[in-house]
C-alpha atoms as a PDB file:
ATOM      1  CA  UNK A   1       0.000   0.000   0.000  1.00  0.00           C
ATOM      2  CA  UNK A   2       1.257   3.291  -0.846  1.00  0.00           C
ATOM      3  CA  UNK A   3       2.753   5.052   2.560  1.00  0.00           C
ATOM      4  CA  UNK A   4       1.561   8.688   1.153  1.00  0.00           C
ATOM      5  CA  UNK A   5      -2.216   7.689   0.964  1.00  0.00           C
ATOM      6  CA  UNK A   6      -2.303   5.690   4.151  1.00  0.00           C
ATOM      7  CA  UNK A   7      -0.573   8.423   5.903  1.00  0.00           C
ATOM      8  CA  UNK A   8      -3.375  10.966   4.390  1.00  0.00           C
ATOM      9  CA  UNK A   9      -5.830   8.826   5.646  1.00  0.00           C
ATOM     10  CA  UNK A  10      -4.894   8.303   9.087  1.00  0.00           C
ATOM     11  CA  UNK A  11      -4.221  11.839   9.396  1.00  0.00           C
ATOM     12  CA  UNK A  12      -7.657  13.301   8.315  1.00  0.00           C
ATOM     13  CA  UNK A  13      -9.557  10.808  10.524  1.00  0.00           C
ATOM     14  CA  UNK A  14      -7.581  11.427  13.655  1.00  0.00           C
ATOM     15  CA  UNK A  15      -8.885  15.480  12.654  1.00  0.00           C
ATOM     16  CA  UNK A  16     -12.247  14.053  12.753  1.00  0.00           C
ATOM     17  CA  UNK A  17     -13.882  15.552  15.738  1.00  0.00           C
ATOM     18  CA  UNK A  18     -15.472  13.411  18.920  1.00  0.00           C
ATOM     19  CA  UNK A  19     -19.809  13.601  17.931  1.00  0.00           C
ATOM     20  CA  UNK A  20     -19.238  13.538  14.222  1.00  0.00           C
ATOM     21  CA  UNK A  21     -18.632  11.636  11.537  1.00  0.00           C
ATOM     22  CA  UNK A  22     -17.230  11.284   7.681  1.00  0.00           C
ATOM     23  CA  UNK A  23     -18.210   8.794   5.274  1.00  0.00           C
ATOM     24  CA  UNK A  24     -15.284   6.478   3.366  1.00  0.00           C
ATOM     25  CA  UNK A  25     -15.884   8.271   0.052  1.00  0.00           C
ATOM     26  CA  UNK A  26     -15.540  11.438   1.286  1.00  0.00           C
ATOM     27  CA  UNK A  27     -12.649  10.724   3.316  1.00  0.00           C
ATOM     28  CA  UNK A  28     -11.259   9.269  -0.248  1.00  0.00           C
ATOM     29  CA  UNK A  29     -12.219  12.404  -1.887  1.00  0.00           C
ATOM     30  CA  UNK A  30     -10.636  15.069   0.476  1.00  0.00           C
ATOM     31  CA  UNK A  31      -7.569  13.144   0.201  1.00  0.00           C
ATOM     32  CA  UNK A  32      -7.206  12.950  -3.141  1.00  0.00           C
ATOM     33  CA  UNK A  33      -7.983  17.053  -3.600  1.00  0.00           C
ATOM     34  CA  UNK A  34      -4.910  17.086  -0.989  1.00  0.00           C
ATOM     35  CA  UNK A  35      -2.472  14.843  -3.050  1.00  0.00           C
ATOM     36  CA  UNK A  36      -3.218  16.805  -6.252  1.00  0.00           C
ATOM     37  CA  UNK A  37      -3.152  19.949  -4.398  1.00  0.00           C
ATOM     38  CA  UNK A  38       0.247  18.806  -3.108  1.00  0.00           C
ATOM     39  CA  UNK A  39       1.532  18.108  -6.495  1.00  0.00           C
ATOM     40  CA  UNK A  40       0.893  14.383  -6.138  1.00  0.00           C
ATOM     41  CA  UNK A  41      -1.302  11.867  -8.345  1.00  0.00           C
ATOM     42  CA  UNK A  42      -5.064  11.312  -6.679  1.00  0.00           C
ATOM     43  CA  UNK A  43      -5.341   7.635  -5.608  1.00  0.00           C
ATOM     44  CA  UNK A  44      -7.795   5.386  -3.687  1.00  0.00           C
ATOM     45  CA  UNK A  45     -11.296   5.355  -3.445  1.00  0.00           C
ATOM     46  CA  UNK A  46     -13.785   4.219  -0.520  1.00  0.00           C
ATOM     47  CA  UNK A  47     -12.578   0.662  -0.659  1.00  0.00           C
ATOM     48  CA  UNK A  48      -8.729   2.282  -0.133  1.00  0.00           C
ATOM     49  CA  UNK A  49      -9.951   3.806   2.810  1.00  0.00           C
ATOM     50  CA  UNK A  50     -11.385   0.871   4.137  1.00  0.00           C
ATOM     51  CA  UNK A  51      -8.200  -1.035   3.415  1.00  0.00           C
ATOM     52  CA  UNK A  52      -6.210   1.719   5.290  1.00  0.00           C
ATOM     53  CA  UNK A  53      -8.594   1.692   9.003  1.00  0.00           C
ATOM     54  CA  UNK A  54      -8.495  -2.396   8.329  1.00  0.00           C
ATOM     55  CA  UNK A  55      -4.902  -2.684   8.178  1.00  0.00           C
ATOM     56  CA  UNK A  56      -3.598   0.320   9.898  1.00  0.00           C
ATOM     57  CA  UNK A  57      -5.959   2.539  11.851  1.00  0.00           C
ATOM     58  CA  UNK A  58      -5.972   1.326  15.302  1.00  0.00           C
ATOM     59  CA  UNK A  59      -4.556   3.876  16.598  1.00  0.00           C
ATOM     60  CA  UNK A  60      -6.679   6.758  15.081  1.00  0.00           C
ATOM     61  CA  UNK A  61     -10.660   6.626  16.132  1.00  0.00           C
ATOM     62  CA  UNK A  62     -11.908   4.739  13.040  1.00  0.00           C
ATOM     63  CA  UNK A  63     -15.176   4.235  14.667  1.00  0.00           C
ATOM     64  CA  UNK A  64     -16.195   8.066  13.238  1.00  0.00           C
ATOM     65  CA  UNK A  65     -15.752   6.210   9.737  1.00  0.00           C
ATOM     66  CA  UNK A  66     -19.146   5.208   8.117  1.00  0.00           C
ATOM     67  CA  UNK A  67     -20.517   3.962   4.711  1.00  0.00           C
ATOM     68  CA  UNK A  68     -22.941   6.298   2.805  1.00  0.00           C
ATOM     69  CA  UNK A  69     -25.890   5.092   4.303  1.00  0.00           C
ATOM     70  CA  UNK A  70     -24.217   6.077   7.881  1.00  0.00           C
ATOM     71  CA  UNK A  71     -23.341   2.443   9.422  1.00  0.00           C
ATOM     72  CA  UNK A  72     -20.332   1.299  10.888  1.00  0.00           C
ATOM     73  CA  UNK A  73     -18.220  -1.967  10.065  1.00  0.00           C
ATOM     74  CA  UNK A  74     -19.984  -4.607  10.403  1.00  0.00           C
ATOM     75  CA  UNK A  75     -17.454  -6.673  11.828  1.00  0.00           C
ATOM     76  CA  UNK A  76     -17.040  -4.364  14.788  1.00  0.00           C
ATOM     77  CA  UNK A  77     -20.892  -2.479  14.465  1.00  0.00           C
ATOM     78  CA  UNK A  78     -21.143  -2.991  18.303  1.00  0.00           C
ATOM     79  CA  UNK A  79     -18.253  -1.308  19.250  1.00  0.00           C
ATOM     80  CA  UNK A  80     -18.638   1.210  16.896  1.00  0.00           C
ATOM     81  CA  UNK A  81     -21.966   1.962  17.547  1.00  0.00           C
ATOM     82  CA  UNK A  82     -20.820   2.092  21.335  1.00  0.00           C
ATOM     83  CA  UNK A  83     -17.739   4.831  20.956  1.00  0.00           C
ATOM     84  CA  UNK A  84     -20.246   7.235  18.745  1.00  0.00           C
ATOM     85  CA  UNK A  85     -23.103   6.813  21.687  1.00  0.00           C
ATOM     86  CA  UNK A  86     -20.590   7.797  24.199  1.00  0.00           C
ATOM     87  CA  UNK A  87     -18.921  10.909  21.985  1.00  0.00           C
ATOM     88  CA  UNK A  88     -22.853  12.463  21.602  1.00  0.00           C
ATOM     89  CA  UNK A  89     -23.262  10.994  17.915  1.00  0.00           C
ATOM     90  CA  UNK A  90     -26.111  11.823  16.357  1.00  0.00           C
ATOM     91  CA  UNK A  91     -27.942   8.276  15.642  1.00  0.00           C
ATOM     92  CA  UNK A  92     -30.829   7.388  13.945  1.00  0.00           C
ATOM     93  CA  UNK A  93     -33.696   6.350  16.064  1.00  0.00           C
ATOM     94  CA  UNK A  94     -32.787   2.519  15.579  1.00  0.00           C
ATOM     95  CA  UNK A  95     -29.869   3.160  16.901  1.00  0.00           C
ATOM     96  CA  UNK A  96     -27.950   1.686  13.979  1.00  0.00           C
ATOM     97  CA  UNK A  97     -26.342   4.140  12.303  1.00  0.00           C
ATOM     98  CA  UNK A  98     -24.846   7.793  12.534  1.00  0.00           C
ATOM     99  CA  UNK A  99     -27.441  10.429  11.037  1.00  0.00           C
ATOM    100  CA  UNK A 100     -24.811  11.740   8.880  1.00  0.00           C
ATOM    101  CA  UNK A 101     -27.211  14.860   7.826  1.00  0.00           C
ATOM    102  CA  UNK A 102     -26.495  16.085  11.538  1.00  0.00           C
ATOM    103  CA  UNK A 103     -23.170  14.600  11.936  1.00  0.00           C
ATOM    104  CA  UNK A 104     -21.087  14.833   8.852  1.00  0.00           C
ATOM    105  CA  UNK A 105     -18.017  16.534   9.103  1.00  0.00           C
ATOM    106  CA  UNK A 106     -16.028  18.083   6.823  1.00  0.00           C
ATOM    107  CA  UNK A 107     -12.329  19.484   7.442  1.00  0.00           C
ATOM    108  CA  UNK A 108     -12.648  23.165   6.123  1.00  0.00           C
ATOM    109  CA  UNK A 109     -15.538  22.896   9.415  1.00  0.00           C
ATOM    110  CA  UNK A 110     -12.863  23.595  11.577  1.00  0.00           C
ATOM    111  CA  UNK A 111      -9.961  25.104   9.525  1.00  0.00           C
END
């Protein structure tokens, strides 16, 4: 995996802010505008991003990652779904997954 993307990855979702939330294609396309910006070749899509919190993102709070209908891994929902009840996530009223129209971040939000 290429160190440049996974290192633009982890560093945008350890910016993401306790009680919200970005989605893994627009976490793919904010780093992308970055590379280019930075004179570098876009790369990745959602399923890069994916890759990069599976294999690498333990140490950044990956649980503020969702899919474009707002839910969480799968393989670690519960979990998930635990750290963003505790941080004052907006959820749906199921409970099983972020409302991303109240929740989505984006980084220019706090720049």
């Amino acid at each position: 995996m290429d160190e440049e993307y996974l290192e633009a990855v982890l560093d945008l979702v350890e910016r993401i802010p306790a009680g919200r939330a970005m989605t893994y294609g627009t976490i793919a396309e904010v780093v992308a505008d970055g590379l280019v910006a930075s004179g570098g070749t876009a790369r990745g899509g959602p399923r890069q991003v994916g890759q990069v919190l599976a294999r690498a993102g333990s140490g950044v709070p990956w649980w503020r990652v969702v899919n474009a209908s707002g839910r969480p891994p799968v393989h670690a929902a519960r979990r998930a779904l635990d750290h963003l009840g505790a941080e004052g996530t907006p959820l749906t009223a199921d409970g099983t997954r972020v409302a991303l129209r109240r929740a989505i971040w984006f980084p220019d939000d706090d720049d």
